[in-house]
PDB file of N, CA and C in Angstrom:
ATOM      1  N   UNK A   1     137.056 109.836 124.470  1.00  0.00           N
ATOM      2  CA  UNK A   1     135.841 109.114 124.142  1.00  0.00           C
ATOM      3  C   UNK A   1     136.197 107.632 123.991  1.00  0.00           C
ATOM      4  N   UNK A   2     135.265 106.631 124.692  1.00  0.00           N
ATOM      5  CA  UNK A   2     135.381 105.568 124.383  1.00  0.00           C
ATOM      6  C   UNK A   2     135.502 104.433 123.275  1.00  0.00           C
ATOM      7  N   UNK A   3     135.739 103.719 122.848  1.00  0.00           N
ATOM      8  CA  UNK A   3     135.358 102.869 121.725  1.00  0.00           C
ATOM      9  C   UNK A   3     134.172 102.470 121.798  1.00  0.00           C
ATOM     10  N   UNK A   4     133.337 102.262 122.864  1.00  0.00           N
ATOM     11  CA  UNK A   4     131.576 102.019 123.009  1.00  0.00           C
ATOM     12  C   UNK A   4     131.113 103.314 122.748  1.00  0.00           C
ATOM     13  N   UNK A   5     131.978 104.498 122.894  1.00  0.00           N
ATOM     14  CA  UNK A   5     130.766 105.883 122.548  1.00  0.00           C
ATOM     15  C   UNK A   5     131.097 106.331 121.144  1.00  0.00           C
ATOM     16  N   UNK A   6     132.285 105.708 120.694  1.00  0.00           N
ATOM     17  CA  UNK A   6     132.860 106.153 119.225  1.00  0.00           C
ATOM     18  C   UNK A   6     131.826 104.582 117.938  1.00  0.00           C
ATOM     19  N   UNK A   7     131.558 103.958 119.118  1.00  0.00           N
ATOM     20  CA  UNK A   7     130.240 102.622 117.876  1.00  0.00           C
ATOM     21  C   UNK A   7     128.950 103.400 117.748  1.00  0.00           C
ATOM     22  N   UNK A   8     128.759 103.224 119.562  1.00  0.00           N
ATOM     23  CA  UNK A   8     127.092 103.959 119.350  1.00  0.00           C
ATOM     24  C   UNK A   8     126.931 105.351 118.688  1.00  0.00           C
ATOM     25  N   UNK A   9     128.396 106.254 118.402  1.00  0.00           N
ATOM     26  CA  UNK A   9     127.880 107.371 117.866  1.00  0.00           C
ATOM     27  C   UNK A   9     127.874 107.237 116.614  1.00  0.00           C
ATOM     28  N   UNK A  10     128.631 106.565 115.602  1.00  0.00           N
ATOM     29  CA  UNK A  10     128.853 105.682 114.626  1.00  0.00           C
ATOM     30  C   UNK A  10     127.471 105.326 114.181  1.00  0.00           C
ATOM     31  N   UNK A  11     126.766 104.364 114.984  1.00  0.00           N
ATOM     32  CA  UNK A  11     125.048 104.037 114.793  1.00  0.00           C
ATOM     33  C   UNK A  11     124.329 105.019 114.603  1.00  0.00           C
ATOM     34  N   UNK A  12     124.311 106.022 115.740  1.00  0.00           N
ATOM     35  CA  UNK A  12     123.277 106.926 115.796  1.00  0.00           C
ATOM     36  C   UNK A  12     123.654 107.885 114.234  1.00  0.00           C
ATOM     37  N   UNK A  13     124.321 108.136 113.818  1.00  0.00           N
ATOM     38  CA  UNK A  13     125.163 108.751 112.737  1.00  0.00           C
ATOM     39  C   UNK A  13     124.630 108.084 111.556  1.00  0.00           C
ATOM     40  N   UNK A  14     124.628 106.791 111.153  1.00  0.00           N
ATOM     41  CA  UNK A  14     124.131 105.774 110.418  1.00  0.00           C
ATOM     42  C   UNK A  14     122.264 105.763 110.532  1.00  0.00           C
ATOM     43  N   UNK A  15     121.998 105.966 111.583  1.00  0.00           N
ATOM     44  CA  UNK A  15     120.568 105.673 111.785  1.00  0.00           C
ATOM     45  C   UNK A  15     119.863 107.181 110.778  1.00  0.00           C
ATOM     46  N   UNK A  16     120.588 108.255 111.756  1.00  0.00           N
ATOM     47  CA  UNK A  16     119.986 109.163 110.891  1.00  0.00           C
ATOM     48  C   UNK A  16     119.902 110.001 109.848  1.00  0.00           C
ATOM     49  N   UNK A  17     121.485 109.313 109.197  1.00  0.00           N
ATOM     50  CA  UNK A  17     121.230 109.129 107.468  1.00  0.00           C
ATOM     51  C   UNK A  17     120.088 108.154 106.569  1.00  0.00           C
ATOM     52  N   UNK A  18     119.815 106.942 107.571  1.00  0.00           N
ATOM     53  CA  UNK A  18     118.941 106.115 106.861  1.00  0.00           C
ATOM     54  C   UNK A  18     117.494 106.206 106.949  1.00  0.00           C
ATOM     55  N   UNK A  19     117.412 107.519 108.166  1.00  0.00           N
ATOM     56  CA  UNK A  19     116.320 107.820 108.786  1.00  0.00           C
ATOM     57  C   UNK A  19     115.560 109.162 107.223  1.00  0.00           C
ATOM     58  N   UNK A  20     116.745 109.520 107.617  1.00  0.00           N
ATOM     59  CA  UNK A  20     117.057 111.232 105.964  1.00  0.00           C
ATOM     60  C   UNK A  20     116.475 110.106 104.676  1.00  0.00           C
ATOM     61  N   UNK A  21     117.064 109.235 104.760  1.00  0.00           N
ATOM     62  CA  UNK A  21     116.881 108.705 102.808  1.00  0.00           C
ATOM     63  C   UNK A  21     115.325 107.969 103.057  1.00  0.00           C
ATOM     64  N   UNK A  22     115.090 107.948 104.103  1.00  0.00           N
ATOM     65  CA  UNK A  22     113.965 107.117 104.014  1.00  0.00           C
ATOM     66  C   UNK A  22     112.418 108.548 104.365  1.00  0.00           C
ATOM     67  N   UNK A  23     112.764 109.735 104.422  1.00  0.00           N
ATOM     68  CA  UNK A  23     111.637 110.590 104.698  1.00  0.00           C
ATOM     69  C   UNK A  23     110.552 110.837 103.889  1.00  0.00           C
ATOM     70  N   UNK A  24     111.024 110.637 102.002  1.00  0.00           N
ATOM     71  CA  UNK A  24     110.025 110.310 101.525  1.00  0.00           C
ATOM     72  C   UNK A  24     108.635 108.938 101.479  1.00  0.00           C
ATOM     73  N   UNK A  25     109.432 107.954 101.867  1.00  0.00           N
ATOM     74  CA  UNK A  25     108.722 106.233 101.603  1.00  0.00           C
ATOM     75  C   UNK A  25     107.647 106.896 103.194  1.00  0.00           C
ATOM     76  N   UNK A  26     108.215 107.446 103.822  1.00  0.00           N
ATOM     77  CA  UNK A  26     107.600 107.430 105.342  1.00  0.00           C
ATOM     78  C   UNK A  26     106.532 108.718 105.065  1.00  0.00           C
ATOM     79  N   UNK A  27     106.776 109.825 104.577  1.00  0.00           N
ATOM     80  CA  UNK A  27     106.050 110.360 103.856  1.00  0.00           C
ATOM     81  C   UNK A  27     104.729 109.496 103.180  1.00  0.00           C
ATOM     82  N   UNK A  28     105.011 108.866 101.869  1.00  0.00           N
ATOM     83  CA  UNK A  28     104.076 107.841 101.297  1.00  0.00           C
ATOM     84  C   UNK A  28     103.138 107.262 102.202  1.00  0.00           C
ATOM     85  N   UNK A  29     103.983 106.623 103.311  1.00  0.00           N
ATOM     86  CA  UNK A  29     103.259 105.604 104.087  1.00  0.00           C
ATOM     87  C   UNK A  29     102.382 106.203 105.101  1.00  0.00           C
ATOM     88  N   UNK A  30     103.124 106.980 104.896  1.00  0.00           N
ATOM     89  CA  UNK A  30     101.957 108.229 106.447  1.00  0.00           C
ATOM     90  C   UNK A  30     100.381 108.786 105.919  1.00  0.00           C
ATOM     91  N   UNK A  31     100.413 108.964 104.732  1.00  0.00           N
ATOM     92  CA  UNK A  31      98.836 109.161 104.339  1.00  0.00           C
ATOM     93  C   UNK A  31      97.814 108.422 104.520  1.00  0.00           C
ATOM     94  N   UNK A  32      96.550 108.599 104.802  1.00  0.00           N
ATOM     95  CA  UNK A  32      95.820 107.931 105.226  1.00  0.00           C
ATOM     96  C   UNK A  32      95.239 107.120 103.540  1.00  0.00           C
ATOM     97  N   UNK A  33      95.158 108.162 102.391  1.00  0.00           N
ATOM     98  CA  UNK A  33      94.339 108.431 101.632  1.00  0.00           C
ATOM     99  C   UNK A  33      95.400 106.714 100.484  1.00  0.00           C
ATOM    100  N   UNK A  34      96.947 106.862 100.870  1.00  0.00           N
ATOM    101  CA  UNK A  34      97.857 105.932 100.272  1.00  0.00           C
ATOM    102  C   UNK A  34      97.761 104.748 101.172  1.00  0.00           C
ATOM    103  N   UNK A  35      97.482 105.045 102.480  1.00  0.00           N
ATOM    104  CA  UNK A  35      97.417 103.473 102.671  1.00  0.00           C
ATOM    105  C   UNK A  35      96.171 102.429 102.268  1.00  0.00           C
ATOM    106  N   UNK A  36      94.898 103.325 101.979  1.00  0.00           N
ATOM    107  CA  UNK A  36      93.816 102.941 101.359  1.00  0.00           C
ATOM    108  C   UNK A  36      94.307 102.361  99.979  1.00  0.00           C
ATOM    109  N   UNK A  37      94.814 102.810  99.202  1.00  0.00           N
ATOM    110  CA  UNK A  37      95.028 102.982  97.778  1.00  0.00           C
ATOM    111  C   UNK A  37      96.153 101.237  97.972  1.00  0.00           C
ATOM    112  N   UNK A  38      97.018 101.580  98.722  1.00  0.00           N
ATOM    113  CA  UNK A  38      98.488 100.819  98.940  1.00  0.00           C
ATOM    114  C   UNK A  38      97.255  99.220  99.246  1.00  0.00           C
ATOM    115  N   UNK A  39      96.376  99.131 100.415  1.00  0.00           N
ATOM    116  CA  UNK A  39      95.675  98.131 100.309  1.00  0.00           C
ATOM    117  C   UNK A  39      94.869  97.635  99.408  1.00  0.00           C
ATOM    118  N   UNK A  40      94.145  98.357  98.828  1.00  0.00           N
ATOM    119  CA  UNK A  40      93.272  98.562  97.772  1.00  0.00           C
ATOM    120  C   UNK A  40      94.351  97.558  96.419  1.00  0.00           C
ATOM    121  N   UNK A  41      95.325  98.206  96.055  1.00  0.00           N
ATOM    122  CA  UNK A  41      96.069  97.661  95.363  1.00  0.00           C
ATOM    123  C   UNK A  41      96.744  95.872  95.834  1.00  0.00           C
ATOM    124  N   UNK A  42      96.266  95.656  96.791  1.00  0.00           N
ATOM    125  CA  UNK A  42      97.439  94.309  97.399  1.00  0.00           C
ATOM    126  C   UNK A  42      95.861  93.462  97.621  1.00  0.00           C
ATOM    127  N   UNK A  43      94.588  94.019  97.639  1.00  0.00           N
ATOM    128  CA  UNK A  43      93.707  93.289  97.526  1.00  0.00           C
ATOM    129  C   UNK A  43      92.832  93.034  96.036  1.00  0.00           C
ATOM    130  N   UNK A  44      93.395  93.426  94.601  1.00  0.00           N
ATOM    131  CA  UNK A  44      93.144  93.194  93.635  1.00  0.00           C
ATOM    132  C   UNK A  44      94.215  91.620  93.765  1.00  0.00           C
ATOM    133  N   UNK A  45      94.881  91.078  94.299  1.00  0.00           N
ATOM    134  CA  UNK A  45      95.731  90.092  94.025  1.00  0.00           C
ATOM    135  C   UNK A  45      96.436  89.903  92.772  1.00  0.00           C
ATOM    136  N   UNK A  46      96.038  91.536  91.591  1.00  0.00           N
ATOM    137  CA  UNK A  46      97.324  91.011  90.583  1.00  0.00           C
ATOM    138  C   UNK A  46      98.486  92.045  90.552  1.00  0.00           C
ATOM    139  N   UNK A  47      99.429  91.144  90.364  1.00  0.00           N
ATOM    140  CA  UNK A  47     100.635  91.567  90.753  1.00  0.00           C
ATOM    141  C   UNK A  47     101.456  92.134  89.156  1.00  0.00           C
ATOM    142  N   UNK A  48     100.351  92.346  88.197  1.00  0.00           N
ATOM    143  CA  UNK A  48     100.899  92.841  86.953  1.00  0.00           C
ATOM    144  C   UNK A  48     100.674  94.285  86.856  1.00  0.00           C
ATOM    145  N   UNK A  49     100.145  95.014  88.014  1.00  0.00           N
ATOM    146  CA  UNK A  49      99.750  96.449  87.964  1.00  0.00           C
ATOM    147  C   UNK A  49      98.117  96.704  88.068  1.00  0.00           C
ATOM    148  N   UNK A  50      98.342  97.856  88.083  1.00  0.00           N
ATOM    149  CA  UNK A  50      96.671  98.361  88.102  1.00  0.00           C
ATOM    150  C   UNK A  50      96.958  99.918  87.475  1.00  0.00           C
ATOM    151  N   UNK A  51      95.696  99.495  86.831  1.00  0.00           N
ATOM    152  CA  UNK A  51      95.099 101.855  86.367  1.00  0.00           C
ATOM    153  C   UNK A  51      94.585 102.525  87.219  1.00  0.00           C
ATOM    154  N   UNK A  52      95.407 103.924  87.227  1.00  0.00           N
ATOM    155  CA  UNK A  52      93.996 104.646  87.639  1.00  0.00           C
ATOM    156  C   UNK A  52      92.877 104.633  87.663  1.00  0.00           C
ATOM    157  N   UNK A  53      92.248 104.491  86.312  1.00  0.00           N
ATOM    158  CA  UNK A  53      91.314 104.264  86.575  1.00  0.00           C
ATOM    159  C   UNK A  53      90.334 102.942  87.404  1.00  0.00           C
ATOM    160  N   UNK A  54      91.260 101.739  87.186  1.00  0.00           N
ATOM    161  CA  UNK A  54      90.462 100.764  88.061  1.00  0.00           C
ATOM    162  C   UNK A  54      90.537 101.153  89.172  1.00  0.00           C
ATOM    163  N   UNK A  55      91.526 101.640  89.585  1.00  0.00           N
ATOM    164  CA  UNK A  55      91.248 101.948  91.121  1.00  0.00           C
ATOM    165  C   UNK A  55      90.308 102.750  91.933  1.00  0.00           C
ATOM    166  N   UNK A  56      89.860 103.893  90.471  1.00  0.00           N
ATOM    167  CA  UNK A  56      89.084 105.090  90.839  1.00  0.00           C
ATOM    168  C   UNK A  56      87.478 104.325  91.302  1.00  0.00           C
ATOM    169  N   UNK A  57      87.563 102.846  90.693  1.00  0.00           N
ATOM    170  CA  UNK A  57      86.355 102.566  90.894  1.00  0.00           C
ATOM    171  C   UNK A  57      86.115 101.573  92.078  1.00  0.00           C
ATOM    172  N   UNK A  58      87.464 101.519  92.932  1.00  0.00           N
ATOM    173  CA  UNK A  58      87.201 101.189  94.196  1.00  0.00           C
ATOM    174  C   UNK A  58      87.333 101.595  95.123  1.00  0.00           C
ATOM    175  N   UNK A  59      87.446 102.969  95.155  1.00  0.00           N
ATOM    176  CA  UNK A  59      87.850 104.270  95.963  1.00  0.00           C
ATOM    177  C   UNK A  59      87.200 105.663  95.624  1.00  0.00           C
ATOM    178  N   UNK A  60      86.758 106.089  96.883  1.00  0.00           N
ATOM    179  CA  UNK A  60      86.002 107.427  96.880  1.00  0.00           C
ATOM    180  C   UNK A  60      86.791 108.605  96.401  1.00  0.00           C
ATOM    181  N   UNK A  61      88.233 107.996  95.723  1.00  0.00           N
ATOM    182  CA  UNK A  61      88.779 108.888  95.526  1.00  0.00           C
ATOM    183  C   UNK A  61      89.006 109.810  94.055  1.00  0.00           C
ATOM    184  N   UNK A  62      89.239 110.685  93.279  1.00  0.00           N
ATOM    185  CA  UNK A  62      88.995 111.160  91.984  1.00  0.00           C
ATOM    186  C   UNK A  62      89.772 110.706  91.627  1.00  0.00           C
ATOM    187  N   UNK A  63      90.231 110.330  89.865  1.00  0.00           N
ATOM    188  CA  UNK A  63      91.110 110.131  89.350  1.00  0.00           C
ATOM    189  C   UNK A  63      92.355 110.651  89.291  1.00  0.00           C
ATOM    190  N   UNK A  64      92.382 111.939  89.145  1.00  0.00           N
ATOM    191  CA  UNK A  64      93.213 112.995  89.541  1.00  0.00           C
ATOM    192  C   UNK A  64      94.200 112.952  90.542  1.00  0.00           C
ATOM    193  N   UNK A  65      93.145 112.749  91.376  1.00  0.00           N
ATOM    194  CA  UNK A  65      93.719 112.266  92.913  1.00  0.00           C
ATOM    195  C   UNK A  65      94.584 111.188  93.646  1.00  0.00           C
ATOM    196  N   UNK A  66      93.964 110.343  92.485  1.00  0.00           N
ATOM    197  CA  UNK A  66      94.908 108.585  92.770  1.00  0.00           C
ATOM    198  C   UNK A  66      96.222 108.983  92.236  1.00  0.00           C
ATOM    199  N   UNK A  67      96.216 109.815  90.663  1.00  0.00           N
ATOM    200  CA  UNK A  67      97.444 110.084  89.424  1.00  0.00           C
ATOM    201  C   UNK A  67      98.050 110.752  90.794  1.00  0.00           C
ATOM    202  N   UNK A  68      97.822 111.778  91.734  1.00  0.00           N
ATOM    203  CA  UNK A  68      98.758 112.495  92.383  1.00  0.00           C
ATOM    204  C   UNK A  68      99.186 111.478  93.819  1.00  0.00           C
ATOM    205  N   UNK A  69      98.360 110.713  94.171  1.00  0.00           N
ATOM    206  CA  UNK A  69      98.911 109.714  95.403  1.00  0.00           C
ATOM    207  C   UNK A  69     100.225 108.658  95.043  1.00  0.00           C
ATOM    208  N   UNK A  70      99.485 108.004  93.618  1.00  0.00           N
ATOM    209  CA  UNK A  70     100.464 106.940  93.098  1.00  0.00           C
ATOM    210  C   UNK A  70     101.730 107.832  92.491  1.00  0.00           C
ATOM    211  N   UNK A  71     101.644 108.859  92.116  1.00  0.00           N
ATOM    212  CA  UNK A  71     103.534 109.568  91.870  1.00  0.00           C
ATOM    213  C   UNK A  71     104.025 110.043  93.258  1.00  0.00           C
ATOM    214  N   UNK A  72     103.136 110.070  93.748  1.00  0.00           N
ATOM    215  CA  UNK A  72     104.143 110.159  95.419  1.00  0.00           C
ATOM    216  C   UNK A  72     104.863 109.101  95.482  1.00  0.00           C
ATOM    217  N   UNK A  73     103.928 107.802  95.857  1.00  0.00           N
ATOM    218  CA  UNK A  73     104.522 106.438  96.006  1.00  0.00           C
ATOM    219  C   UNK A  73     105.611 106.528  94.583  1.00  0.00           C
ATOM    220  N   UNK A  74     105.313 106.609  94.130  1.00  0.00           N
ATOM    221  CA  UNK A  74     106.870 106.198  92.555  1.00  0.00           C
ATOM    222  C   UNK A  74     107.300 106.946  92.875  1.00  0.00           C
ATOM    223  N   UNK A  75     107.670 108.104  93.551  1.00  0.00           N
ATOM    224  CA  UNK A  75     108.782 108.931  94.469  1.00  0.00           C
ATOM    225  C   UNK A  75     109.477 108.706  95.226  1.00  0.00           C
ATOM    226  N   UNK A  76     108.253 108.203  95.698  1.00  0.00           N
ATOM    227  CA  UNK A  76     109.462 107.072  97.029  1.00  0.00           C
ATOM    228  C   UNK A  76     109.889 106.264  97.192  1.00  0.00           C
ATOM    229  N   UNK A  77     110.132 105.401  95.389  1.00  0.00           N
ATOM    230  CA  UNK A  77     110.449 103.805  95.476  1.00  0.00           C
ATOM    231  C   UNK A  77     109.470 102.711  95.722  1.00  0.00           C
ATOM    232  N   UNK A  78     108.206 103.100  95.733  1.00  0.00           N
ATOM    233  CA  UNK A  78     107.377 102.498  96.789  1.00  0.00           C
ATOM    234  C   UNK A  78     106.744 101.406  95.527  1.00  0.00           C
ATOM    235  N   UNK A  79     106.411 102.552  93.616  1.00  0.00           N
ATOM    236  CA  UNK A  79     105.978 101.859  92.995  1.00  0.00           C
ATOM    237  C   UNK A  79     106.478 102.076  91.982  1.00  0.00           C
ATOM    238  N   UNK A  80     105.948 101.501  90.840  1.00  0.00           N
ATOM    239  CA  UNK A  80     106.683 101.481  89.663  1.00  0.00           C
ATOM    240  C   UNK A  80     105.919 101.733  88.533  1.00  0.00           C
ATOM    241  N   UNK A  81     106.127 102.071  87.326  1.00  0.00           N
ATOM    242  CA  UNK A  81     104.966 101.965  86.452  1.00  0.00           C
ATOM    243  C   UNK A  81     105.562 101.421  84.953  1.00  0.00           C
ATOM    244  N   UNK A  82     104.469 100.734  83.933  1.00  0.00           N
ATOM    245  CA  UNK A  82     105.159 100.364  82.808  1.00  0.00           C
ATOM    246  C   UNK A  82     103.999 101.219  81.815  1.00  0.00           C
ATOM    247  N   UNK A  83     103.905 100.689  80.518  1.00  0.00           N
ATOM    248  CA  UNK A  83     103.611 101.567  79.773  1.00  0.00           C
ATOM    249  C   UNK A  83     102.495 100.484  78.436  1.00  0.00           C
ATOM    250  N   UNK A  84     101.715 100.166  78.709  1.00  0.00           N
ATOM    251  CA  UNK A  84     101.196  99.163  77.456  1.00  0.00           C
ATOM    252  C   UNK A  84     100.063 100.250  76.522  1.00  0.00           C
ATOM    253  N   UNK A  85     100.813 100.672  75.498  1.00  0.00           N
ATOM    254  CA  UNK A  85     100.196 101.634  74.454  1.00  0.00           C
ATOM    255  C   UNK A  85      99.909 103.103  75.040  1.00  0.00           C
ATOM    256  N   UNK A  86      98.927 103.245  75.273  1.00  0.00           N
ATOM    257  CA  UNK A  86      98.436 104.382  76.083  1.00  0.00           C
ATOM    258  C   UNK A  86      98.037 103.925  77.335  1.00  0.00           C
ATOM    259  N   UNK A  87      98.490 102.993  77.837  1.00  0.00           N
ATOM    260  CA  UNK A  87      97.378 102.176  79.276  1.00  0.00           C
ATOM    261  C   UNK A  87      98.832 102.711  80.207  1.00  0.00           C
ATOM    262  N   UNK A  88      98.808 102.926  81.068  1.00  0.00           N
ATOM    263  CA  UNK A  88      99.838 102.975  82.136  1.00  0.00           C
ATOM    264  C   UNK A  88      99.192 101.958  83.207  1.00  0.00           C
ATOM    265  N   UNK A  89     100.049 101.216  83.936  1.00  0.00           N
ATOM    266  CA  UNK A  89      99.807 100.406  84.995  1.00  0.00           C
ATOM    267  C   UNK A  89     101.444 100.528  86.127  1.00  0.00           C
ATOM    268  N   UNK A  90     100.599 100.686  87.394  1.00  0.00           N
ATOM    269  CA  UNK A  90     101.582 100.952  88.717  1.00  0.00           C
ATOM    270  C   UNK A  90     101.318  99.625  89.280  1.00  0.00           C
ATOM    271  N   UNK A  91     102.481  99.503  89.597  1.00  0.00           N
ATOM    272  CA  UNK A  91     102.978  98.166  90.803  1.00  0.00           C
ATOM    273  C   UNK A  91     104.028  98.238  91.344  1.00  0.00           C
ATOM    274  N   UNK A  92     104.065  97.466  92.706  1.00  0.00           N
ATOM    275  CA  UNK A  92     104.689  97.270  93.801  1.00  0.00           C
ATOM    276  C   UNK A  92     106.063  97.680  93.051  1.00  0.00           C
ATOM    277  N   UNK A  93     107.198  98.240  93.799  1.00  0.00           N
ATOM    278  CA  UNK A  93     108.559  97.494  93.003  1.00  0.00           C
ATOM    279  C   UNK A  93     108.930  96.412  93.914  1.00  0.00           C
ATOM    280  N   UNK A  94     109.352  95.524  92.979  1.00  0.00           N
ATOM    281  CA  UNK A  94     109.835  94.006  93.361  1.00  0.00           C
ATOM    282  C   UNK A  94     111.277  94.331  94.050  1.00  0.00           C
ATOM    283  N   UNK A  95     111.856  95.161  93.631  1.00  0.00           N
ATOM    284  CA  UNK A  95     113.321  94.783  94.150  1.00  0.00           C
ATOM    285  C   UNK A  95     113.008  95.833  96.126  1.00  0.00           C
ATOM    286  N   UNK A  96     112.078  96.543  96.086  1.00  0.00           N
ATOM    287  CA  UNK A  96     111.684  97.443  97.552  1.00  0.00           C
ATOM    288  C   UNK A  96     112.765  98.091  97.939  1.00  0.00           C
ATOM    289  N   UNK A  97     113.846  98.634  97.064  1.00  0.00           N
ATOM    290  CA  UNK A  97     115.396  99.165  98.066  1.00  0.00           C
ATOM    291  C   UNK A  97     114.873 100.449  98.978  1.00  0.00           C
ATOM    292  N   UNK A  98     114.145 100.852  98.548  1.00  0.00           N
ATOM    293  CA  UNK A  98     113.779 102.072  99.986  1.00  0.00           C
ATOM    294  C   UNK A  98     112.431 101.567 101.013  1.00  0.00           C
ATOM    295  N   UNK A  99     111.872 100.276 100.460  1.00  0.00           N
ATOM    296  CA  UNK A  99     111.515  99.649 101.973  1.00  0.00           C
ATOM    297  C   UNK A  99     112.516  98.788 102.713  1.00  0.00           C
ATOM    298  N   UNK A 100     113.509  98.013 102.231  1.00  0.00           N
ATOM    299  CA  UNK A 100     114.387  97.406 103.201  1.00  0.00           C
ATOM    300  C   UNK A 100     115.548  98.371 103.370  1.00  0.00           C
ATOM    301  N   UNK A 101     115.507 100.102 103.077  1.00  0.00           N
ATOM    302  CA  UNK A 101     116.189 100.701 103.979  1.00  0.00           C
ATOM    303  C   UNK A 101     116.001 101.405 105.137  1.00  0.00           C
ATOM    304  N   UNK A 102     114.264 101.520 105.076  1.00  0.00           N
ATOM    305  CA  UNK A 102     113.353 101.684 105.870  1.00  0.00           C
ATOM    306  C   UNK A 102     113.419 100.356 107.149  1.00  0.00           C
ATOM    307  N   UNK A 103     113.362  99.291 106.676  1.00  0.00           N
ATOM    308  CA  UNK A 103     113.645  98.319 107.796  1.00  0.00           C
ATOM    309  C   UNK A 103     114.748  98.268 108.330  1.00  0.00           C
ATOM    310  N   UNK A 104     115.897  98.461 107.619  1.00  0.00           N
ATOM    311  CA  UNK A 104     117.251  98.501 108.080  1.00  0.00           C
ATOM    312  C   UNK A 104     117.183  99.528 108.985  1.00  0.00           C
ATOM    313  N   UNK A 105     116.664 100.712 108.796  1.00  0.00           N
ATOM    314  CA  UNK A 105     116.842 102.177 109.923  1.00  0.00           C
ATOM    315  C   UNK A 105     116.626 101.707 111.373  1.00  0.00           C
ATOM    316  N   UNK A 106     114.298 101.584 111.074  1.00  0.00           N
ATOM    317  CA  UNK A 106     114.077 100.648 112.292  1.00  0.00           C
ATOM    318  C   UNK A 106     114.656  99.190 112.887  1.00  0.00           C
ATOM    319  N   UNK A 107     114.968  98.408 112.112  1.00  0.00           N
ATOM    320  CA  UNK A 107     116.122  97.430 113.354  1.00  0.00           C
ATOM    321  C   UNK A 107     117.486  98.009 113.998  1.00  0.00           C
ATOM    322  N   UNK A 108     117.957  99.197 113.314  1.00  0.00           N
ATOM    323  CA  UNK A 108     118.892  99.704 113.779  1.00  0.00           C
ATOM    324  C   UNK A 108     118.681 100.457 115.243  1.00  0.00           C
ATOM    325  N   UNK A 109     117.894 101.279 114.530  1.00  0.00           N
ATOM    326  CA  UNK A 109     116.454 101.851 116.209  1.00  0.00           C
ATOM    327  C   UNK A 109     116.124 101.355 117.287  1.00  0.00           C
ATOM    328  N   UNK A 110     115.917  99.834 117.215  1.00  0.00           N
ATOM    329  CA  UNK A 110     115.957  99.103 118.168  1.00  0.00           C
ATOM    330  C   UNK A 110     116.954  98.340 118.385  1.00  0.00           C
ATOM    331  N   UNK A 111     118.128  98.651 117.458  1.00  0.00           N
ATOM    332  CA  UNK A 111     118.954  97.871 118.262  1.00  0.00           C
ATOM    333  C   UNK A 111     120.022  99.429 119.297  1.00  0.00           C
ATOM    334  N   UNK A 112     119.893 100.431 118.617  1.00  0.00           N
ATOM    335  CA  UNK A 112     120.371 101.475 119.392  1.00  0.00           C
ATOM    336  C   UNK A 112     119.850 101.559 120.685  1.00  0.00           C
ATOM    337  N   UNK A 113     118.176 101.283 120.567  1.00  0.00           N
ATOM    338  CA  UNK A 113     117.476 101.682 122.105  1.00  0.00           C
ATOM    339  C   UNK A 113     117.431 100.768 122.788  1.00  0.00           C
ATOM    340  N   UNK A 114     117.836  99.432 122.323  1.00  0.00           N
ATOM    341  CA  UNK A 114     117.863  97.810 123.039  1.00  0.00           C
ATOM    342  C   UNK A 114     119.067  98.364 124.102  1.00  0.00           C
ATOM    343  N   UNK A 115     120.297  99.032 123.376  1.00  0.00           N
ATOM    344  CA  UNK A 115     121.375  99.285 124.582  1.00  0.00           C
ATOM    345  C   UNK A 115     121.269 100.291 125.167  1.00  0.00           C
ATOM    346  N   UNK A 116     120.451 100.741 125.457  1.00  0.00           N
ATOM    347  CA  UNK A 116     120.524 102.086 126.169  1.00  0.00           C
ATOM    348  C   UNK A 116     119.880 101.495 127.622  1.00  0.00           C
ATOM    349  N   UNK A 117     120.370 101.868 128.550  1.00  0.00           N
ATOM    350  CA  UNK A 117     119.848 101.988 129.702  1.00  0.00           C
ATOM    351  C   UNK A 117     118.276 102.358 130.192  1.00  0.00           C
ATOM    352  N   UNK A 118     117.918 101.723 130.848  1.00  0.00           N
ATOM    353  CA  UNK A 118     116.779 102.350 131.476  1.00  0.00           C
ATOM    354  C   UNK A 118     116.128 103.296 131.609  1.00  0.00           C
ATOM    355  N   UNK A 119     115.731 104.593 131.637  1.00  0.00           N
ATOM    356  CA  UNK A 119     115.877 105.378 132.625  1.00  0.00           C
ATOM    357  C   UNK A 119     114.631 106.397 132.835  1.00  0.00           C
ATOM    358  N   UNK A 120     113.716 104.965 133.148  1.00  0.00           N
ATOM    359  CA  UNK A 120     112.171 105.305 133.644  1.00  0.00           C
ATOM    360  C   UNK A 120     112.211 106.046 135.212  1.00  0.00           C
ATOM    361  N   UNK A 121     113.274 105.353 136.004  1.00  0.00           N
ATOM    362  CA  UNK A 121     113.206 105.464 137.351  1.00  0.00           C
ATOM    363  C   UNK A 121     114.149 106.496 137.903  1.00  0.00           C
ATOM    364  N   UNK A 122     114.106 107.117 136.735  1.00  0.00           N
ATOM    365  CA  UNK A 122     115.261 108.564 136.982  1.00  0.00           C
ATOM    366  C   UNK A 122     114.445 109.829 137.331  1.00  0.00           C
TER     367      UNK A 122
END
């Protein structure tokens, strides 16, 4: 085996460990019902959190329902939550380590399929 087939297998090896750690965030992101919620949240413009319940009142969705969308996302790194008395509030996480390993996978993806050959005309 080559030293070019002992890198690219090396990558591909790398890709789909980062592909594995990232199945939950991609999970998260794949719902239709979280990307509503995920926008919903980035169009309140505050970046100190939000309740369930505020959200319940900008979404057709039940309360219940948001409590079970938003612990997905805090599953997957995606959010975070703090604690003021009895109030709970979810937000973004600032530091994102399982979205920039999610980006790291896909640039890797394209940089694996950037070298690959052609082979439409096969």
């Amino acid at each position: 085996m080559s030293q070019r087939d002992t890198s690219f297998q090396a990558k591909l090896q790398c890709l789909s460990e980062d592909l594995e750690k990232s199945q939950k965030l991609l999970t998260a992101l794949g719902d239709e019902s979280r990307q509503h919620l995920i926008l919903a949240m980035m169009k309140t413009g505050d970046c100190s959190g939000v309740r369930v319940i505020d959200m319940a009142e900008h979404s057709s969705l039940s309360r219940p329902a948001i409590s079970h969308h938003f612990q997905i996302m805090k599953d997957a790194g995606l959010l975070k939550t703090r604690k003021e008395g009895t109030k709970i509030y979810y937000y973004f996480d600032p530091d994102m380590k399982t979205m920039n390993a999610l980006i790291r996978a896909l640039q890797l993806a394209v940089e694996i399929t950037g070298s690959l050959p052609d082979r439409a005309e096969e």
